[in-house]
PDB file of N, CA and C in Angstrom:
ATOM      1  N   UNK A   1     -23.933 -39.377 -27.773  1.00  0.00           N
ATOM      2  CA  UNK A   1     -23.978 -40.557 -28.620  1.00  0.00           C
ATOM      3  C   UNK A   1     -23.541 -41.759 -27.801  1.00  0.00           C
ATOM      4  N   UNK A   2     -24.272 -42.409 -27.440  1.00  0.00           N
ATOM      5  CA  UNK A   2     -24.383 -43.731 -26.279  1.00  0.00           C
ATOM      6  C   UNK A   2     -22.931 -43.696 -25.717  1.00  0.00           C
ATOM      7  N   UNK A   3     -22.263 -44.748 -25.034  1.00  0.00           N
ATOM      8  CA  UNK A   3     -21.120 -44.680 -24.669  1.00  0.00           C
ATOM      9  C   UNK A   3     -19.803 -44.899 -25.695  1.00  0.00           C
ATOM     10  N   UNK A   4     -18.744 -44.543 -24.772  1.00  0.00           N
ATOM     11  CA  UNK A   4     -17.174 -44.702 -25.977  1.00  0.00           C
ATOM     12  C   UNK A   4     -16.566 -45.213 -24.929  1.00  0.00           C
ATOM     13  N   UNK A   5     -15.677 -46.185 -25.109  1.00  0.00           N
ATOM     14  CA  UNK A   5     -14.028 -46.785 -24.673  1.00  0.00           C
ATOM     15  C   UNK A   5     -13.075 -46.460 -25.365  1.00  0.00           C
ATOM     16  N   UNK A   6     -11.812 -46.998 -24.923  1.00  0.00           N
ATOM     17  CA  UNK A   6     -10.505 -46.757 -25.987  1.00  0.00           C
ATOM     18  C   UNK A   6     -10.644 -47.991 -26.432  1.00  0.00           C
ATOM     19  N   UNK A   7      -9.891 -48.464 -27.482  1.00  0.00           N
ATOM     20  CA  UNK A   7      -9.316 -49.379 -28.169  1.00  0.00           C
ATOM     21  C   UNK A   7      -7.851 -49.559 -28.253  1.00  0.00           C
ATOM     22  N   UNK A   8      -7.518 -50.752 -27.778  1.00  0.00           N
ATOM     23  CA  UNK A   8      -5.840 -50.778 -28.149  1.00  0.00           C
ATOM     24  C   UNK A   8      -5.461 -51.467 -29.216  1.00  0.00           C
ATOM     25  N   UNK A   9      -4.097 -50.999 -29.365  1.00  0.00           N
ATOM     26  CA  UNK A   9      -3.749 -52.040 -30.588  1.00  0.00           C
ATOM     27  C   UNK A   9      -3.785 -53.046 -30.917  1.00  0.00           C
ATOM     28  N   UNK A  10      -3.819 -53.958 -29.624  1.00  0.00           N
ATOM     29  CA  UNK A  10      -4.098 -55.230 -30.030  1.00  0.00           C
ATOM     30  C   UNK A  10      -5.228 -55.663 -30.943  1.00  0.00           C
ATOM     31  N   UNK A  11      -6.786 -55.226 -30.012  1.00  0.00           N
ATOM     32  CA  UNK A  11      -7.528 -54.699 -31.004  1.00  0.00           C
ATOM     33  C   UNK A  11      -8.318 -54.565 -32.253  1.00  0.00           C
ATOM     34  N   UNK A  12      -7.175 -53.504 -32.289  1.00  0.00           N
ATOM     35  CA  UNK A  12      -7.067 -53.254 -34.244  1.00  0.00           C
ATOM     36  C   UNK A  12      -6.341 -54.014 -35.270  1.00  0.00           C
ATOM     37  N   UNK A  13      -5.659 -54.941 -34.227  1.00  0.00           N
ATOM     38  CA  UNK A  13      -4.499 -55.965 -35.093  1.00  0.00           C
ATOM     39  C   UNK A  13      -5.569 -56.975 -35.350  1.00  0.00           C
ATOM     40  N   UNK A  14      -6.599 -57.481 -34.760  1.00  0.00           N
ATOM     41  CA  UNK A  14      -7.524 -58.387 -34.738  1.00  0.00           C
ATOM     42  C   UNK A  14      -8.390 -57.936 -36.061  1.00  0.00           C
ATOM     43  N   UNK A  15      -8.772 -56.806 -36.278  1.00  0.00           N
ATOM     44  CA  UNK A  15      -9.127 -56.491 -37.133  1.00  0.00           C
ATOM     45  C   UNK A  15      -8.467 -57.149 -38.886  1.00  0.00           C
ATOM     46  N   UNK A  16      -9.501 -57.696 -39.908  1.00  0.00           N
ATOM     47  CA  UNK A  16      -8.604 -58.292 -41.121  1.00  0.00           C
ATOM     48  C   UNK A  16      -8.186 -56.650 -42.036  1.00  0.00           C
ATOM     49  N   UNK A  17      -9.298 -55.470 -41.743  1.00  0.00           N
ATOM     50  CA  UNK A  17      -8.481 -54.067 -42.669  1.00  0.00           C
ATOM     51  C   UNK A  17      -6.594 -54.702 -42.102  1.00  0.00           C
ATOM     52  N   UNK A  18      -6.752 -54.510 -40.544  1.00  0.00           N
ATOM     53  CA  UNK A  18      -5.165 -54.303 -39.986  1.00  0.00           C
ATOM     54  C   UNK A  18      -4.609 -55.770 -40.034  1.00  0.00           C
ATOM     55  N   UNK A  19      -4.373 -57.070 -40.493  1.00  0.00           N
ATOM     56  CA  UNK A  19      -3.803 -57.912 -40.571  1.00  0.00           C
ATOM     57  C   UNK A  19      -2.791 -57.793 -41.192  1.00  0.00           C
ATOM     58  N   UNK A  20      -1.319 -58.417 -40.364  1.00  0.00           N
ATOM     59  CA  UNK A  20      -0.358 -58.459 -40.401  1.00  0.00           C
ATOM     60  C   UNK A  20       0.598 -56.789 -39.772  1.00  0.00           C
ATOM     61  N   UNK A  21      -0.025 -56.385 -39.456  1.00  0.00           N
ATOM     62  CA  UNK A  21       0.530 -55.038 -39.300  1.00  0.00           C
ATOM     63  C   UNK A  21       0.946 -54.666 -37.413  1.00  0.00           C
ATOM     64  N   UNK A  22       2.225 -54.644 -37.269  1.00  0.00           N
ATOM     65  CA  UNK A  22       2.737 -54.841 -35.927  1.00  0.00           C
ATOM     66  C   UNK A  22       2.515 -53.808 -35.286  1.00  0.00           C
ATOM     67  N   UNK A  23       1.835 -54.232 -34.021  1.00  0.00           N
ATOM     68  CA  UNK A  23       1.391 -53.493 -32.721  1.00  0.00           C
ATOM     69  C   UNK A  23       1.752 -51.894 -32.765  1.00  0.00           C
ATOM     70  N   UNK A  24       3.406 -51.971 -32.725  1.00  0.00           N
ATOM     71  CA  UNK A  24       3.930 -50.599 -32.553  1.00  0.00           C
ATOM     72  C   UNK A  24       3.422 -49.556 -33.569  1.00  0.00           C
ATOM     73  N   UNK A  25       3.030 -50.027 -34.838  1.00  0.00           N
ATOM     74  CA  UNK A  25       2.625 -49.350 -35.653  1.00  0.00           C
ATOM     75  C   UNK A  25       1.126 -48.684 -35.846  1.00  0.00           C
ATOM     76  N   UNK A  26       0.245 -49.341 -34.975  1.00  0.00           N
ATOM     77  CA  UNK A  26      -0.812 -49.051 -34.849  1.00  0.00           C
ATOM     78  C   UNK A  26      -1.089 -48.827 -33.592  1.00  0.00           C
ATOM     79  N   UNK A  27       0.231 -48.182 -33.005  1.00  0.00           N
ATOM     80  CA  UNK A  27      -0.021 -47.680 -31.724  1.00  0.00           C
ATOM     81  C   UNK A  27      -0.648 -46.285 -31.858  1.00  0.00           C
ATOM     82  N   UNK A  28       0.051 -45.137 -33.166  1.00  0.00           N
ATOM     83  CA  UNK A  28      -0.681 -43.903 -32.743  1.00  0.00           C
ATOM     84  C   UNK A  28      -2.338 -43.988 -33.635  1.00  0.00           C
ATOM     85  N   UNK A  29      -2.811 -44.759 -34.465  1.00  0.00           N
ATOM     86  CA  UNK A  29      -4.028 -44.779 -34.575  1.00  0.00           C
ATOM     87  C   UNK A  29      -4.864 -45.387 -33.038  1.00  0.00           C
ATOM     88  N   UNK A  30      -4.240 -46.394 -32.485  1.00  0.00           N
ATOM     89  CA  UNK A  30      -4.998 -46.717 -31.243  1.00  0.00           C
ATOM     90  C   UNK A  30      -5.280 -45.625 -30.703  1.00  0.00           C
ATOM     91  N   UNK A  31      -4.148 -44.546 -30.338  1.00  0.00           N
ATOM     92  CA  UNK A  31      -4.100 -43.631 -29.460  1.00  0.00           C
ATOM     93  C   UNK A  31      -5.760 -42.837 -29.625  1.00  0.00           C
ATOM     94  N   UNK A  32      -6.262 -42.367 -31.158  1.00  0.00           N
ATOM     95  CA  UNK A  32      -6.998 -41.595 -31.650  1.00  0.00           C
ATOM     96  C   UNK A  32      -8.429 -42.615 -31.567  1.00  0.00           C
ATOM     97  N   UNK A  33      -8.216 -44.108 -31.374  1.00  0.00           N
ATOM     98  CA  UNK A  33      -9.764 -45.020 -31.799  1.00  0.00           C
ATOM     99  C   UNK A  33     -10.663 -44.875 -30.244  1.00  0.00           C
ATOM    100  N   UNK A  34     -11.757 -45.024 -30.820  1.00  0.00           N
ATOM    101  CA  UNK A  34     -12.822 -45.328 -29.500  1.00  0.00           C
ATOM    102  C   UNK A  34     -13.955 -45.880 -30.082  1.00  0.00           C
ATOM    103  N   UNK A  35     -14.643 -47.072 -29.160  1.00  0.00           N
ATOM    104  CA  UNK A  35     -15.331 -47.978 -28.918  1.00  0.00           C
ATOM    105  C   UNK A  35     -16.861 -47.313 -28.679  1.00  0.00           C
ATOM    106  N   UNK A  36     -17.605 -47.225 -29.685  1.00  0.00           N
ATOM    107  CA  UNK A  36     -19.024 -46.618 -29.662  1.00  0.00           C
ATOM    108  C   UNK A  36     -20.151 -47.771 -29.124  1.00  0.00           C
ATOM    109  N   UNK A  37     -20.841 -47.342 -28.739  1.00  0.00           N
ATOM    110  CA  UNK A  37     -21.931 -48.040 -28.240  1.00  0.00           C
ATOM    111  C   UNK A  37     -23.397 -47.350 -28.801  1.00  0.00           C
ATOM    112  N   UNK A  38     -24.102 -47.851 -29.730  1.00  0.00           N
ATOM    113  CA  UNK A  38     -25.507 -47.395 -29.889  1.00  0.00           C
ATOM    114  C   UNK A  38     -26.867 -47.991 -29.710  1.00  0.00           C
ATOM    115  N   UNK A  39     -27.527 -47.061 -29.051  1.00  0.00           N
ATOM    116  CA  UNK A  39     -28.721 -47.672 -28.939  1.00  0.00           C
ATOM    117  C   UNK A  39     -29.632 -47.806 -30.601  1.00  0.00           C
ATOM    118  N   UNK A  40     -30.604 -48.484 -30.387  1.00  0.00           N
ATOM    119  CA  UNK A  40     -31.851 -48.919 -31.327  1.00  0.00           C
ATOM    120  C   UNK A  40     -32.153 -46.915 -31.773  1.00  0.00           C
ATOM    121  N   UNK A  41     -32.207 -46.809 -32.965  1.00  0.00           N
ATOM    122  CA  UNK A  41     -32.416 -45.639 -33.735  1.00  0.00           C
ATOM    123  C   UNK A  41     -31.592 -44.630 -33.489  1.00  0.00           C
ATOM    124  N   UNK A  42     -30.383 -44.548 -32.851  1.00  0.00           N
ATOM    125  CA  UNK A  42     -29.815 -43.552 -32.653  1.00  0.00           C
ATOM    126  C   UNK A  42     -28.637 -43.475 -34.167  1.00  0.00           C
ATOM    127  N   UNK A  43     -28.246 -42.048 -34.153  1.00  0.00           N
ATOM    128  CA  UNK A  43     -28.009 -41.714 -35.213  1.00  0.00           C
ATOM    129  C   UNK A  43     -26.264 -41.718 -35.440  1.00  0.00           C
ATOM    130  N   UNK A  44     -25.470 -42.331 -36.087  1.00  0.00           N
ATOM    131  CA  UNK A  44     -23.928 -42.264 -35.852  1.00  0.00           C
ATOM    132  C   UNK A  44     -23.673 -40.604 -36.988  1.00  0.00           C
ATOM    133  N   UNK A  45     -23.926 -40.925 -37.820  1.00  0.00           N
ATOM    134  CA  UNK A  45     -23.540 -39.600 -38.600  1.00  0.00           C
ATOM    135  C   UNK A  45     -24.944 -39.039 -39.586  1.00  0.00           C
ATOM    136  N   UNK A  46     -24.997 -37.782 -39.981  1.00  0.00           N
ATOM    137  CA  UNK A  46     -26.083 -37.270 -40.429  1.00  0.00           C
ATOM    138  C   UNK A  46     -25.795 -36.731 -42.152  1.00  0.00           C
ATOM    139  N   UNK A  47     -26.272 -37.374 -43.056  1.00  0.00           N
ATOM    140  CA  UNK A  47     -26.402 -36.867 -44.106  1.00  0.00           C
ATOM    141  C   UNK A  47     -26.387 -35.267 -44.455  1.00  0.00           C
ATOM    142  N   UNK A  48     -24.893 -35.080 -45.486  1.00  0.00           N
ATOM    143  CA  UNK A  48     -24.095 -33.537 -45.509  1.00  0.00           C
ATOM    144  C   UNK A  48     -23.640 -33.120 -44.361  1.00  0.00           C
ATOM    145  N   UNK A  49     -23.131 -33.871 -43.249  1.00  0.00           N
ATOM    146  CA  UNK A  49     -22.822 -33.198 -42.012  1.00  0.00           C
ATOM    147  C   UNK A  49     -20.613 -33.622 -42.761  1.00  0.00           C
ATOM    148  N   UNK A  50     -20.439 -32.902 -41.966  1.00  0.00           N
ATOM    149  CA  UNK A  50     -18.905 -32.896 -42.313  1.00  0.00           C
ATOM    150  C   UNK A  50     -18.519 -34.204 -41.643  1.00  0.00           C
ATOM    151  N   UNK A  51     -17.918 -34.989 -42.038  1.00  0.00           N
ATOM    152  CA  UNK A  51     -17.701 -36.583 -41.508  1.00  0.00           C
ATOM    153  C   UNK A  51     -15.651 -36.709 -41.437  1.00  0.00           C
ATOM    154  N   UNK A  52     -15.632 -37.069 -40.273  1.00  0.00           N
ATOM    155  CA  UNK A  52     -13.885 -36.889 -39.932  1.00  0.00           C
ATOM    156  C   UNK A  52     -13.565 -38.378 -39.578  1.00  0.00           C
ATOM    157  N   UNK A  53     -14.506 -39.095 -39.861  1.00  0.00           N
ATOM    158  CA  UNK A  53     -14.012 -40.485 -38.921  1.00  0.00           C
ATOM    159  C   UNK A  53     -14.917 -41.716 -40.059  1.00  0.00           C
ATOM    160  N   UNK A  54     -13.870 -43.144 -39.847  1.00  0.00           N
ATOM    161  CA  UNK A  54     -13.967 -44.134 -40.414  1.00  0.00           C
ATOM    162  C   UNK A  54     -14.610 -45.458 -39.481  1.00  0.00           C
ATOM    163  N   UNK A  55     -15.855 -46.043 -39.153  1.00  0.00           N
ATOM    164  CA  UNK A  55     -16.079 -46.464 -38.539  1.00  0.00           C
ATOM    165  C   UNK A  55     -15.858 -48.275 -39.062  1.00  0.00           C
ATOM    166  N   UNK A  56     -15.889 -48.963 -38.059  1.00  0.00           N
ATOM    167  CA  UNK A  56     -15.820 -50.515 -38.301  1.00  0.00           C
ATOM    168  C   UNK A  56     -16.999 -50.729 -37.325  1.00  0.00           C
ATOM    169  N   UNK A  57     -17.969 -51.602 -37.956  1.00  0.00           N
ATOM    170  CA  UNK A  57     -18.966 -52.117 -37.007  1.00  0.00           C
ATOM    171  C   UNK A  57     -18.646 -53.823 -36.365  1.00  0.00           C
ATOM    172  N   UNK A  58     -18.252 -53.654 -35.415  1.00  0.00           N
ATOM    173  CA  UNK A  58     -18.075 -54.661 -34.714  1.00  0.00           C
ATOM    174  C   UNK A  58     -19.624 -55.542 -34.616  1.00  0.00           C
ATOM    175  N   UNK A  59     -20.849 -54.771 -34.151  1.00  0.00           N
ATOM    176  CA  UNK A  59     -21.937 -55.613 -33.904  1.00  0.00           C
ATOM    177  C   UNK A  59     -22.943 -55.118 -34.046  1.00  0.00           C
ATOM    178  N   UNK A  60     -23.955 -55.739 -34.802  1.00  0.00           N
ATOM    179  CA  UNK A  60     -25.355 -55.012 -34.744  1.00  0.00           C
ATOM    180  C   UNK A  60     -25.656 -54.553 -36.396  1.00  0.00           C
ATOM    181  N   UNK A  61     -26.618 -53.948 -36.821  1.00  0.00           N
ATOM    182  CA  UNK A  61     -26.606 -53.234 -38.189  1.00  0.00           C
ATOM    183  C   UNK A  61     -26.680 -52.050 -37.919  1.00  0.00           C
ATOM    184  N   UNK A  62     -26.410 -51.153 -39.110  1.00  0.00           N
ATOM    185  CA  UNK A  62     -26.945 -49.580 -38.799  1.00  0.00           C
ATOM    186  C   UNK A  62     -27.431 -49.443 -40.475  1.00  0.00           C
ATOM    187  N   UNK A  63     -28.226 -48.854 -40.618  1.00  0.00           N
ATOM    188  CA  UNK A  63     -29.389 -48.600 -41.582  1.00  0.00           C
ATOM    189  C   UNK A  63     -28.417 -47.290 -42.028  1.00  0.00           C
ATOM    190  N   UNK A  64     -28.109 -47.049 -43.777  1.00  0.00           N
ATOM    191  CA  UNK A  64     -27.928 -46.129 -44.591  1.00  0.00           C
ATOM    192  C   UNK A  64     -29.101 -45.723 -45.153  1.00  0.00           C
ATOM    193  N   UNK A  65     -29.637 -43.925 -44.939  1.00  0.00           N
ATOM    194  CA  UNK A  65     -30.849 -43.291 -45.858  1.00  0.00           C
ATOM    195  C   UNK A  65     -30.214 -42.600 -46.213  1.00  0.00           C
ATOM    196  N   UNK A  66     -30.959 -41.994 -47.583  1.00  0.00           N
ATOM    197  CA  UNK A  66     -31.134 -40.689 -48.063  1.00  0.00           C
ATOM    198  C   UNK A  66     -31.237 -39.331 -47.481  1.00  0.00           C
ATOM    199  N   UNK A  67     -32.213 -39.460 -46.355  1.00  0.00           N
ATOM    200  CA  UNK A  67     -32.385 -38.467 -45.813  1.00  0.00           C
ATOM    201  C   UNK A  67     -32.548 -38.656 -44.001  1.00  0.00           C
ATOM    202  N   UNK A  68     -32.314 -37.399 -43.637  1.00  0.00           N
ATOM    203  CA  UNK A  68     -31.799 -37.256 -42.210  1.00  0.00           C
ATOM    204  C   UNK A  68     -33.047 -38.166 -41.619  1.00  0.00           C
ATOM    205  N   UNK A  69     -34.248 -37.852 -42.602  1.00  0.00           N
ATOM    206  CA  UNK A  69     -35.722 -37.800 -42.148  1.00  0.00           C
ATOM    207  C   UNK A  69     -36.575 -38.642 -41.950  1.00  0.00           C
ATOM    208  N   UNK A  70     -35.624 -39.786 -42.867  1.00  0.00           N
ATOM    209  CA  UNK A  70     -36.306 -40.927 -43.475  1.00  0.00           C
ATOM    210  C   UNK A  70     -36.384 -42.207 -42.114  1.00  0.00           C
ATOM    211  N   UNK A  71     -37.951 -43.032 -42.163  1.00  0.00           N
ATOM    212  CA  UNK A  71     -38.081 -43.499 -41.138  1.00  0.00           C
ATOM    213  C   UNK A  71     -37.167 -44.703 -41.200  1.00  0.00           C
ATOM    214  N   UNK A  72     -37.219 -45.417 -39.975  1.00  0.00           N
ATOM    215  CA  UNK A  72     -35.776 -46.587 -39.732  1.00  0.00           C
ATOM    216  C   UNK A  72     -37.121 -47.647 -40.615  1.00  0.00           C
ATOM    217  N   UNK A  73     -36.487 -48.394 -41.279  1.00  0.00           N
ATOM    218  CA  UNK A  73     -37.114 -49.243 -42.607  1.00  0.00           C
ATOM    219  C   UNK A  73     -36.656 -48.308 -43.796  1.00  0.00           C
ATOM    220  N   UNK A  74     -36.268 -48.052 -44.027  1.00  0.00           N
ATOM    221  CA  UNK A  74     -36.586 -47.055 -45.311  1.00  0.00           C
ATOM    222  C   UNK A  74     -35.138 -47.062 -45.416  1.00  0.00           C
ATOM    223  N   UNK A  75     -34.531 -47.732 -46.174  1.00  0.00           N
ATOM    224  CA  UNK A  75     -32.944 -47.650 -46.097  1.00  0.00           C
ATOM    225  C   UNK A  75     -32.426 -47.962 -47.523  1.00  0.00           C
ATOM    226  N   UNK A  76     -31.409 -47.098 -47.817  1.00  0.00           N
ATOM    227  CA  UNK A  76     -30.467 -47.575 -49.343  1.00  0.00           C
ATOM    228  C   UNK A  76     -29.486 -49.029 -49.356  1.00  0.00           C
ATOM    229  N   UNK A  77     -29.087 -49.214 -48.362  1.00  0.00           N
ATOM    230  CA  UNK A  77     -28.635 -50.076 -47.626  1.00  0.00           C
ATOM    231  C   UNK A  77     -28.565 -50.428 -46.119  1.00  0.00           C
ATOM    232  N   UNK A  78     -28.111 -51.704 -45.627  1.00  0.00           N
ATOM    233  CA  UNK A  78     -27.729 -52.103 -44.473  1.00  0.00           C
ATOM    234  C   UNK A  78     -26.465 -52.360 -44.092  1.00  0.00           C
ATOM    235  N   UNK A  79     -25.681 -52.311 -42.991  1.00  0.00           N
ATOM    236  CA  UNK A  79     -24.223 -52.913 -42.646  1.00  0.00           C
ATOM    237  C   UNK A  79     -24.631 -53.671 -41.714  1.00  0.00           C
ATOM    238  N   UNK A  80     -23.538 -54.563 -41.526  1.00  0.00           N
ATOM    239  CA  UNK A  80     -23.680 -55.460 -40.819  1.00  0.00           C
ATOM    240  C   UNK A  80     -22.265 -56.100 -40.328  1.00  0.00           C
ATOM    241  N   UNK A  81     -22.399 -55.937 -39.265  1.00  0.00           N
ATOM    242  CA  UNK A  81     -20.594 -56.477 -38.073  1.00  0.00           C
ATOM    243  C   UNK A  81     -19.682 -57.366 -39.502  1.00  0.00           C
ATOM    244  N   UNK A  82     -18.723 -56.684 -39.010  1.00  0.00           N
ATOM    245  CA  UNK A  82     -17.561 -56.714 -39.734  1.00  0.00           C
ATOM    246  C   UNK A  82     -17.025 -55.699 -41.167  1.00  0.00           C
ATOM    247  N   UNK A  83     -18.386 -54.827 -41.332  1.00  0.00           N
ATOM    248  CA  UNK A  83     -18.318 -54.073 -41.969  1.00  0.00           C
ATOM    249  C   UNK A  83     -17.993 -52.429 -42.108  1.00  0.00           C
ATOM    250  N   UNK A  84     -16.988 -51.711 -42.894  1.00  0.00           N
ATOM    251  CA  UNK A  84     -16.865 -50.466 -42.463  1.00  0.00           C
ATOM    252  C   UNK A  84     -17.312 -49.641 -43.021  1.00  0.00           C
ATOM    253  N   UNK A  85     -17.851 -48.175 -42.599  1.00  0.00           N
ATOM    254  CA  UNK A  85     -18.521 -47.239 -42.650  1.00  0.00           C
ATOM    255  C   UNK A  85     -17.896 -45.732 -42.915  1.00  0.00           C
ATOM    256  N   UNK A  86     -18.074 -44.830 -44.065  1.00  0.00           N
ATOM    257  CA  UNK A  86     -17.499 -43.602 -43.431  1.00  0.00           C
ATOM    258  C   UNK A  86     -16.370 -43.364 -44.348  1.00  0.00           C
ATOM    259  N   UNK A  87     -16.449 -44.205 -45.508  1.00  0.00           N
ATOM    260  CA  UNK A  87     -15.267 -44.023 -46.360  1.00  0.00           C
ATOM    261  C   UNK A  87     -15.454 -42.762 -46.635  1.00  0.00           C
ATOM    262  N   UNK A  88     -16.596 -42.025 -47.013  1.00  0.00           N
ATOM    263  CA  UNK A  88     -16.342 -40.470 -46.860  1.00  0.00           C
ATOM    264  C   UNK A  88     -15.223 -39.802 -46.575  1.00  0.00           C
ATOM    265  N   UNK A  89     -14.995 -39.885 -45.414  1.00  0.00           N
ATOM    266  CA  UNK A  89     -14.313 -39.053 -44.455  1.00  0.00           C
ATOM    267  C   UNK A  89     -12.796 -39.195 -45.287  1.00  0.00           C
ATOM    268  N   UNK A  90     -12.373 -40.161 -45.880  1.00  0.00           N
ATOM    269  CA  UNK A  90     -10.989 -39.974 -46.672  1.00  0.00           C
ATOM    270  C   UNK A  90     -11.406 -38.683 -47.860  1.00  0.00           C
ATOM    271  N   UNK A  91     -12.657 -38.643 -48.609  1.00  0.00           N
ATOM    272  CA  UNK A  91     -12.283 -37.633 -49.731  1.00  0.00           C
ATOM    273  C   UNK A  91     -12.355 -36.715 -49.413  1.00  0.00           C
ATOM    274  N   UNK A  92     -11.614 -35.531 -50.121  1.00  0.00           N
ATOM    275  CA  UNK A  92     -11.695 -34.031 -50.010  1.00  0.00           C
ATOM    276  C   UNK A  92     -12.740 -33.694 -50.006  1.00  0.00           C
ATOM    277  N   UNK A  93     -12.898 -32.592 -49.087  1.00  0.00           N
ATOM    278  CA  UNK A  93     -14.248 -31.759 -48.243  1.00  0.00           C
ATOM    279  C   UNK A  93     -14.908 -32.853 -47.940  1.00  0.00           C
ATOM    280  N   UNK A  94     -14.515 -33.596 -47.072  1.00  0.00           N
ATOM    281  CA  UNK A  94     -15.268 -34.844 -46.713  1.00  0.00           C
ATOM    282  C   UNK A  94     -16.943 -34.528 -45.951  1.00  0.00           C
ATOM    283  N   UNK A  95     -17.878 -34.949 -46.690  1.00  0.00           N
ATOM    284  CA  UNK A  95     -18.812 -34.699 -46.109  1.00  0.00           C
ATOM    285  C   UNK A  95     -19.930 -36.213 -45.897  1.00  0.00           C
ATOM    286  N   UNK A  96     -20.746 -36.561 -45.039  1.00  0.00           N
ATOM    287  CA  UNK A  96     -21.383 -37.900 -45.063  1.00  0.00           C
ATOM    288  C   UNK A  96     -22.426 -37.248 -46.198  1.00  0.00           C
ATOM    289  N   UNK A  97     -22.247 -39.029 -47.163  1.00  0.00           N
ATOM    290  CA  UNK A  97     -23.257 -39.539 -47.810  1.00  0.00           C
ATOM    291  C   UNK A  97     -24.602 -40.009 -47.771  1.00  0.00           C
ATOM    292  N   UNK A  98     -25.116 -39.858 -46.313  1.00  0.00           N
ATOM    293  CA  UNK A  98     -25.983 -40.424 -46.020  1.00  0.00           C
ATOM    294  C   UNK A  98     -25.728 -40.563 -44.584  1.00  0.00           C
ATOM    295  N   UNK A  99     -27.504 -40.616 -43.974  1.00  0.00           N
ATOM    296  CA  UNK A  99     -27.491 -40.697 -42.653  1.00  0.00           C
ATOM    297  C   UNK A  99     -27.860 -42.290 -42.216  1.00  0.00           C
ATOM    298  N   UNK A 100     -26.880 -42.440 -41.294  1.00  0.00           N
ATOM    299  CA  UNK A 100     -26.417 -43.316 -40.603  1.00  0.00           C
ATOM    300  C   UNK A 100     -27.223 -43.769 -39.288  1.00  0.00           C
ATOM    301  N   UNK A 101     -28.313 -45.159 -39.232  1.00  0.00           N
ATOM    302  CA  UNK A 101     -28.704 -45.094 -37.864  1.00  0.00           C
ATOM    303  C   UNK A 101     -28.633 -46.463 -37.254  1.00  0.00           C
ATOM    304  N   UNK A 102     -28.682 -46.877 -36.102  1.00  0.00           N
ATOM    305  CA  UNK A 102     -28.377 -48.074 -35.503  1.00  0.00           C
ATOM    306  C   UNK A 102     -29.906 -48.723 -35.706  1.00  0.00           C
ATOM    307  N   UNK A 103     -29.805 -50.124 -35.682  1.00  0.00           N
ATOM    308  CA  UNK A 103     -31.025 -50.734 -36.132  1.00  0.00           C
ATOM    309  C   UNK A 103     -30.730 -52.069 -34.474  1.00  0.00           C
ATOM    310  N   UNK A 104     -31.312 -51.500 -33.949  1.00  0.00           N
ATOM    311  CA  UNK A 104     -31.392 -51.929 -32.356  1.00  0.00           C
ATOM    312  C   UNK A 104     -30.109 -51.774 -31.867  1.00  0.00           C
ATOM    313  N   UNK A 105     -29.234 -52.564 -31.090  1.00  0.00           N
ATOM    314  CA  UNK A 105     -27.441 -52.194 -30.195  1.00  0.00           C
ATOM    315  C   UNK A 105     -26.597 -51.910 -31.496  1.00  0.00           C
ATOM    316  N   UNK A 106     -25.940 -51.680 -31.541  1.00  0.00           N
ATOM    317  CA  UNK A 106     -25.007 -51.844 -32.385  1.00  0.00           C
ATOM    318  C   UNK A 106     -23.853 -50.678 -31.714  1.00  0.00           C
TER     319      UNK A 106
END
């Protein structure tokens, strides 16, 4: 899945979810974050796949379908930078709602 970096706290403090919330404290989520890179149609998560992670889109859109199958146009929704992804992954038996694809960099 294209490239990853770390993220530091600083960061995530930049982030408005994390506003006001001091460095040290979002040191051990830093520890766990990384910096995705996607190309044009590539896929971040797959509809009913078990989903463990909360994404923030820094840049680009990524297209929400119905199905794993469904062509890029064909979307329930769009995201778009500054928006987060993956609330899934908080409920029990967390599984994705839908497949997830990049709609050119993102």
């Amino acid at each position: 899945m294209g490239t990853t970096e770390k993220v530091s706290a600083a960061e995530l403090a930049g982030l408005p979810l994390f506003e006001g919330l001091e460095l040290s404290d979002l040191g051990p989520l830093a520890l766990r974050s990384v910096r995705r890179s996607l190309t044009d149609g590539e896929t971040l998560v797959e509809l009913g796949e078990p989903i463990s992670e909360v994404h923030w889109l820094e840049k680009g859109q990524i297209g929400l379908a119905r199905s794993p199958r469904e062509p890029l146009g064909a979307h329930l929704d769009l995201s778009h930078a500054g928006d987060l992804l993956g609330w899934s992954a908080l409920r029990e038996d967390p599984t994705a709602l839908s497949t997830a694809r990049a709609i050119g960099p993102a």
